[in-house]
Protein backbone atom coordinates (compact mmCIF):
# COMPACT_ATOMS: atom_id res chain seq x y z
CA UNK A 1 11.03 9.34 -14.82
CA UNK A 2 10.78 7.23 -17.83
CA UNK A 3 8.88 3.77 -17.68
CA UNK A 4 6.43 3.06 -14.79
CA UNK A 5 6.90 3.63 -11.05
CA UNK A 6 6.62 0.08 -9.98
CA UNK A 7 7.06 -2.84 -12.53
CA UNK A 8 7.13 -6.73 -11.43
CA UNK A 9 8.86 -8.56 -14.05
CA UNK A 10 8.09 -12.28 -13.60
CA UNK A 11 7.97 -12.59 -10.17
CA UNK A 12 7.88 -15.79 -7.66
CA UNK A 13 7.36 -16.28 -4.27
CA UNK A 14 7.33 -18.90 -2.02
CA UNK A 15 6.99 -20.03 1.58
CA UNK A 16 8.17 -23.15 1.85
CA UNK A 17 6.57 -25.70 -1.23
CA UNK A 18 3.51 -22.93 -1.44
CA UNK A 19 4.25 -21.09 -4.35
CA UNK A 20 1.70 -18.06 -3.56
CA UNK A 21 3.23 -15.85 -6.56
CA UNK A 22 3.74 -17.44 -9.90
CA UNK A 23 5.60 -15.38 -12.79
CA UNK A 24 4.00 -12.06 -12.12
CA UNK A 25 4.11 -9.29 -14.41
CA UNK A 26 2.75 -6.29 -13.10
CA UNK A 27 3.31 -2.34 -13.54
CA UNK A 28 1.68 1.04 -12.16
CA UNK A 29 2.70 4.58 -13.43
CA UNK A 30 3.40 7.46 -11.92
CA UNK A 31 0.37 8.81 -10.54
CA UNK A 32 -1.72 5.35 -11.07
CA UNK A 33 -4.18 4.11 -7.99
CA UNK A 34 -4.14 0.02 -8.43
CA UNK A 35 -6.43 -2.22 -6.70
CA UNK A 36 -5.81 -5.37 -6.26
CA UNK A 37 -8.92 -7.65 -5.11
CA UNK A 38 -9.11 -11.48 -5.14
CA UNK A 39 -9.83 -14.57 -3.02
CA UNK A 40 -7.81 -14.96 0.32
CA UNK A 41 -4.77 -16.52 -0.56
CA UNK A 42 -4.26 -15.24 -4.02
CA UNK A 43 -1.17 -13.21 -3.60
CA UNK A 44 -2.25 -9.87 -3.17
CA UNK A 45 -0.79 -9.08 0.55
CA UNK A 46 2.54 -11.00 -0.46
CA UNK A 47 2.86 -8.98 -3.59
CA UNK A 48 2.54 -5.62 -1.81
CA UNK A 49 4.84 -6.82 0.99
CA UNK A 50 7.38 -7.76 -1.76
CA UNK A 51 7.49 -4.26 -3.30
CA UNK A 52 8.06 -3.13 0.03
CA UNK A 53 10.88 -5.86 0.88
CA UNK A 54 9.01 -6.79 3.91
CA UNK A 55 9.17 -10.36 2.20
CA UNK A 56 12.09 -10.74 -0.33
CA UNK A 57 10.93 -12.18 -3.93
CA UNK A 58 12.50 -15.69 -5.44
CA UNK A 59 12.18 -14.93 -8.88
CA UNK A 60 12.14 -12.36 -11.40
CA UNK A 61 12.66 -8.57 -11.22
CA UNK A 62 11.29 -6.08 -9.15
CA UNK A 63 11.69 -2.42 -9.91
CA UNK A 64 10.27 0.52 -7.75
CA UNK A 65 11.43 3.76 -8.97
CA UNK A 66 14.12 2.20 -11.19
CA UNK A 67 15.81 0.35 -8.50
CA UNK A 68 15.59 -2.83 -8.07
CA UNK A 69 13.55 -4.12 -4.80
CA UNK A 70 16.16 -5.84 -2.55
CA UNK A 71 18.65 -5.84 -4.93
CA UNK A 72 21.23 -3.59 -6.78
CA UNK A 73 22.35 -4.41 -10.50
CA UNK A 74 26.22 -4.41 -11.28
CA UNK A 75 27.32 -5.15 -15.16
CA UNK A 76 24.49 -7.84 -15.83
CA UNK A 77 24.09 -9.31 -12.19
CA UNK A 78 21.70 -8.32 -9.51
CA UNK A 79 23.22 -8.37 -6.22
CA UNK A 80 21.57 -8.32 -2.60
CA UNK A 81 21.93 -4.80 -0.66
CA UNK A 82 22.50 -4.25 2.68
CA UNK A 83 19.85 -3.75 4.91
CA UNK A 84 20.86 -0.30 5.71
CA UNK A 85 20.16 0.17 2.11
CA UNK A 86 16.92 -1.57 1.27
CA UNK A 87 15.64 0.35 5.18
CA UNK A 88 16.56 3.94 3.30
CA UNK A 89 14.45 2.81 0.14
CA UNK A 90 11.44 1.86 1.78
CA UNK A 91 11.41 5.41 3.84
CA UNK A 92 10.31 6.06 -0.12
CA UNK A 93 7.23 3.91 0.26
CA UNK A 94 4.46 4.46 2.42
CA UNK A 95 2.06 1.00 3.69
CA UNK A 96 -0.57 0.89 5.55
CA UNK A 97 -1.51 -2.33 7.18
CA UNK A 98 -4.78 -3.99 8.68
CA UNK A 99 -4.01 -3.44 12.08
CA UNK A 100 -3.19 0.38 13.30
CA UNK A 101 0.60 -0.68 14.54
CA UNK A 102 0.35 2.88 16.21
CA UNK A 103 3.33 3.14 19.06
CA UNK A 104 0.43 2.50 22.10
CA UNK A 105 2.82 4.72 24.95
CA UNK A 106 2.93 7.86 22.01
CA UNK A 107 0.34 10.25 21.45
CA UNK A 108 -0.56 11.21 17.85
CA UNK A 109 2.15 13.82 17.07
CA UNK A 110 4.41 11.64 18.23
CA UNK A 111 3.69 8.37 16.13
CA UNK A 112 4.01 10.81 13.44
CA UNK A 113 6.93 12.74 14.02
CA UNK A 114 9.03 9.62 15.23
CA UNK A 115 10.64 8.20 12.02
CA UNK A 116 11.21 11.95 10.53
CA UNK A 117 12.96 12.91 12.92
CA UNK A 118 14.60 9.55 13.83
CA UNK A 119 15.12 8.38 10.19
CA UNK A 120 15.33 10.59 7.95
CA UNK A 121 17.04 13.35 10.44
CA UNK A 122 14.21 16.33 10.25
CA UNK A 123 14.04 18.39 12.28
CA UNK A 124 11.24 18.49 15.23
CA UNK A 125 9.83 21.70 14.44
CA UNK A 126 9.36 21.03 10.64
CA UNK A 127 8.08 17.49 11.21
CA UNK A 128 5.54 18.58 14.04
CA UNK A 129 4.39 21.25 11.11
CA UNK A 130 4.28 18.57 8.60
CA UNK A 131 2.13 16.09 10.79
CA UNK A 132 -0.09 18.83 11.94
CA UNK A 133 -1.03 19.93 8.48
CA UNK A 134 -1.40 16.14 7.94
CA UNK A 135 -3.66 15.63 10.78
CA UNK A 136 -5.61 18.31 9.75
CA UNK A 137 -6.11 16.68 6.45
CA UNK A 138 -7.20 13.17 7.77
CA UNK A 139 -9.72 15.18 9.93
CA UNK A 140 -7.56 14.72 13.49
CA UNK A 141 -5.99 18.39 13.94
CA UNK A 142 -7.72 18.18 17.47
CA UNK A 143 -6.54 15.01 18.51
CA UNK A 144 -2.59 15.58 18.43
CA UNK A 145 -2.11 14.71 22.56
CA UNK A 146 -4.45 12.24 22.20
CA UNK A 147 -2.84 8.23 23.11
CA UNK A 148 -4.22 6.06 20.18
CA UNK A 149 -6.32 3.94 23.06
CA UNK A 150 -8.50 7.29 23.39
CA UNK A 151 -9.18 6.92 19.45
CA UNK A 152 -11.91 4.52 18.04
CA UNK A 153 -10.38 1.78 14.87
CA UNK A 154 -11.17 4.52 12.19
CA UNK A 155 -9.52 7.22 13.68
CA UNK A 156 -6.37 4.85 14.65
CA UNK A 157 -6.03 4.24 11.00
CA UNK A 158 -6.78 7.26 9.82
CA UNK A 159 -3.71 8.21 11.96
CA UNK A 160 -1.78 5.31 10.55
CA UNK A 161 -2.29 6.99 6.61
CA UNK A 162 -1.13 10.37 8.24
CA UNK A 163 1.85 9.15 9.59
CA UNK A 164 2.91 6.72 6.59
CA UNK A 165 2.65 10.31 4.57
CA UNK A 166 4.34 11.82 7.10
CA UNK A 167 7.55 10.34 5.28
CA UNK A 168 6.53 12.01 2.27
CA UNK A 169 6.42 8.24 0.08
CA UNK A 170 6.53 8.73 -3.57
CA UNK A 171 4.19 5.66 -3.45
CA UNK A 172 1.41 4.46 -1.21
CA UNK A 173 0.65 0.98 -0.33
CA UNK A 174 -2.78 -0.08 1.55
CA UNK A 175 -3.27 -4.04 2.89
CA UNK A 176 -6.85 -4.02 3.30
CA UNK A 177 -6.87 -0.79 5.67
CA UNK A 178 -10.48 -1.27 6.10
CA UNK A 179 -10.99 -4.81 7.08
CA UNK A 180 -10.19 -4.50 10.74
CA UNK A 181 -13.15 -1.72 11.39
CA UNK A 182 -16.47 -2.06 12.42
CA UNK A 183 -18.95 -1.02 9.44
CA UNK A 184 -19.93 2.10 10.45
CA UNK A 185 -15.72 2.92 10.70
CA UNK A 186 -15.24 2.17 7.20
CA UNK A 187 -16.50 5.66 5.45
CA UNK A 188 -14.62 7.95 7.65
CA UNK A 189 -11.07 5.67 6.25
CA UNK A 190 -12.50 5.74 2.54
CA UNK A 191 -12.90 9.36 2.57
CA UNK A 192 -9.71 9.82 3.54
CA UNK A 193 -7.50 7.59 0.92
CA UNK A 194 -10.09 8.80 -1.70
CA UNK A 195 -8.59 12.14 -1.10
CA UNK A 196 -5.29 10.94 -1.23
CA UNK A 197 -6.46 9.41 -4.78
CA UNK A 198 -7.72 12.50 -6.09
CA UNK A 199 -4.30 14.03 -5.10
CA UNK A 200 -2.30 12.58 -7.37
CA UNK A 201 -0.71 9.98 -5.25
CA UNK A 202 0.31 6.80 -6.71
CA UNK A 203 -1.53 3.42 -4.74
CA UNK A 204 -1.61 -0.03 -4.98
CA UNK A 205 -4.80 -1.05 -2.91
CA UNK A 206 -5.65 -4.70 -1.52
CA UNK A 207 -9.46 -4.31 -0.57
CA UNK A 208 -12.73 -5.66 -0.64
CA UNK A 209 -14.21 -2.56 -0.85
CA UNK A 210 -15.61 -2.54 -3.93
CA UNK A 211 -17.35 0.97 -4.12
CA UNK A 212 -13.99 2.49 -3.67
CA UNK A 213 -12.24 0.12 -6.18
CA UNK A 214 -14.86 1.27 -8.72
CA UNK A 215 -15.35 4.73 -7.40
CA UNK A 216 -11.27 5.78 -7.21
CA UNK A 217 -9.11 3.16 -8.94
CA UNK A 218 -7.98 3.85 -12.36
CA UNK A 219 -7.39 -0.30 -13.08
CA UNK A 220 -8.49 -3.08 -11.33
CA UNK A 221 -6.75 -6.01 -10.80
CA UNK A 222 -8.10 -8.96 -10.57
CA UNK A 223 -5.72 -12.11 -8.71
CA UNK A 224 -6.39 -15.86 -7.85
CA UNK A 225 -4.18 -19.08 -7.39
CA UNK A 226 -1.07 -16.59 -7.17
CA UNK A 227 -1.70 -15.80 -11.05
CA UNK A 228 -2.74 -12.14 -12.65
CA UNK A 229 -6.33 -13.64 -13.58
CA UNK A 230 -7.48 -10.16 -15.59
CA UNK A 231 -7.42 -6.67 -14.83
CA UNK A 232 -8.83 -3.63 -16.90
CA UNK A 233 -11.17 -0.21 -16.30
CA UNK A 234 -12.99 -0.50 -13.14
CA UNK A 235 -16.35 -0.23 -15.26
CA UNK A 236 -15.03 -2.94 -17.92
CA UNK A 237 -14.10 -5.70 -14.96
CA UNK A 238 -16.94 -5.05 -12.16
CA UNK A 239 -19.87 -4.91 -15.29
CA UNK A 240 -18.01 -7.31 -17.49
CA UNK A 241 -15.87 -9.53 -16.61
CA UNK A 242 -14.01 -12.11 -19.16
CA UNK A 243 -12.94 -14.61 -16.76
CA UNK A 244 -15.07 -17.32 -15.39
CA UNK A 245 -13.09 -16.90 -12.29
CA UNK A 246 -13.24 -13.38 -12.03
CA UNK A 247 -17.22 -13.55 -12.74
CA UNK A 248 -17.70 -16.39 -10.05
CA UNK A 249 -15.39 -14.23 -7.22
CA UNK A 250 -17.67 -11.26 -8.41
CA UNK A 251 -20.87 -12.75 -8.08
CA UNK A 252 -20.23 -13.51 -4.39
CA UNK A 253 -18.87 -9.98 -3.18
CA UNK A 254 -20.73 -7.47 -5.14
């Protein structure tokens, strides 16, 4: 692949008269773990759902693996694809989201196996030996007939980042998986998607967590207002900051 893996080119969004993204430009390569931290409201969850066209964007380009998000390009006009089409890109791209959204009446093979074998056609036997290598690596391999009431909030998300790789994504994206956990839940889910950093995968990251950010990200991204404030080395931003916004937001989490 030539160029980066994701790259927002410009990009609006709106709801209603609330702008909440304003001319974005944005990339992450191959490989990359992004996080993106900022105020509530900044942008950060809308710009992850728009790479996932969960929310469709108003302006601009944006380009996830060379195609366009939403949107396919013929001579020098982008036009919309069908939802068929834009459902069998996002198979490509994995999100995890603050709340579990774990199928309650499944147990945990079978939130994982269900959209291999439903989506993407696989086979039951090679997606049940997929998930259980999977659950294995989140820690779970003995919790496979287990209903995801039985589990406690870290393992239901822990779960949830198995079975969004169950898809095998090319790209990971995480909407402040920790947020919904009790404290003492919030290593065990860490561990985990620092693991998944290590591994090579690319991630874009909305969190507050700022030990992780610092401890697994390669560039830090810093958003307010619906505006790209600054971003840089995770030692250069957290220690030193150029922004009087992004030194006044710092100064109350860290």
């Amino acid at each position: 692949m030539n160029g980066p893996l994701v790259e927002a080119i410009a990009v609006r969004k709106s709801f209603g008269r609330n702008e909440v993204l304003k001319s974005i430009d944005f990339s992450v390569a191959e490989g990359e773990v992004v996080c993106l931290i900022g105020p509530s409201g900044s942008g950060k969850s809308t710009m992850l759902r728009c790479i996932n066209h969960l929310e469709s964007i108003d302006g601009g380009e944006l380009i996830v693996d060379g195609d366009h998000v939403g949107y396919e390009r013929r001579g020098d006009v982008l036009h919309e694809i069908k939802e068929s089409v834009a459902c069998r890109r996002r198979t490509e791209i994995g999100m995890v989201f603050q709340q579990f959204n774990l199928f309650p009446h499944m147990t945990v093979m079978e939130n994982l196996i269900e959209a291999p074998v439903r989506v993407k056609k696989e086979k039951r036997s090679v997606a049940r030996a997929r998930a259980a290598d999977l659950l294995a690596r989140v820690g779970l391999a003995d919790k496979a007939t287990a209903y995801p009431k039985q589990l406690s909030g870290g393992q239901q998300q822990r779960v949830a980042i198995a079975r969004a790789l169950a898809m095998q994504p090319k790209l990971m994206l995480f909407d402040e998986p920790t947020s919904a956990l009790d404290p003492e839940l919030v290593g065990e889910v860490i561990e985990v998607m620092d693991d998944l950093a290590k591994s090579g995968m690319t991630m874009i990251v909305v969190t507050h967590e700022m030990q992780f950010a610092r401890a697994a990200a390669d560039r830090i991204v810093f958003m307010a207002d619906g505006h790209i404030v600054e971003q840089g080395k995770p030692e250069t931003l957290l220690n030193s900051p150029q922004n009087e916004r992004t030194r006044s937001f710092l100064a109350r989490v860290l």
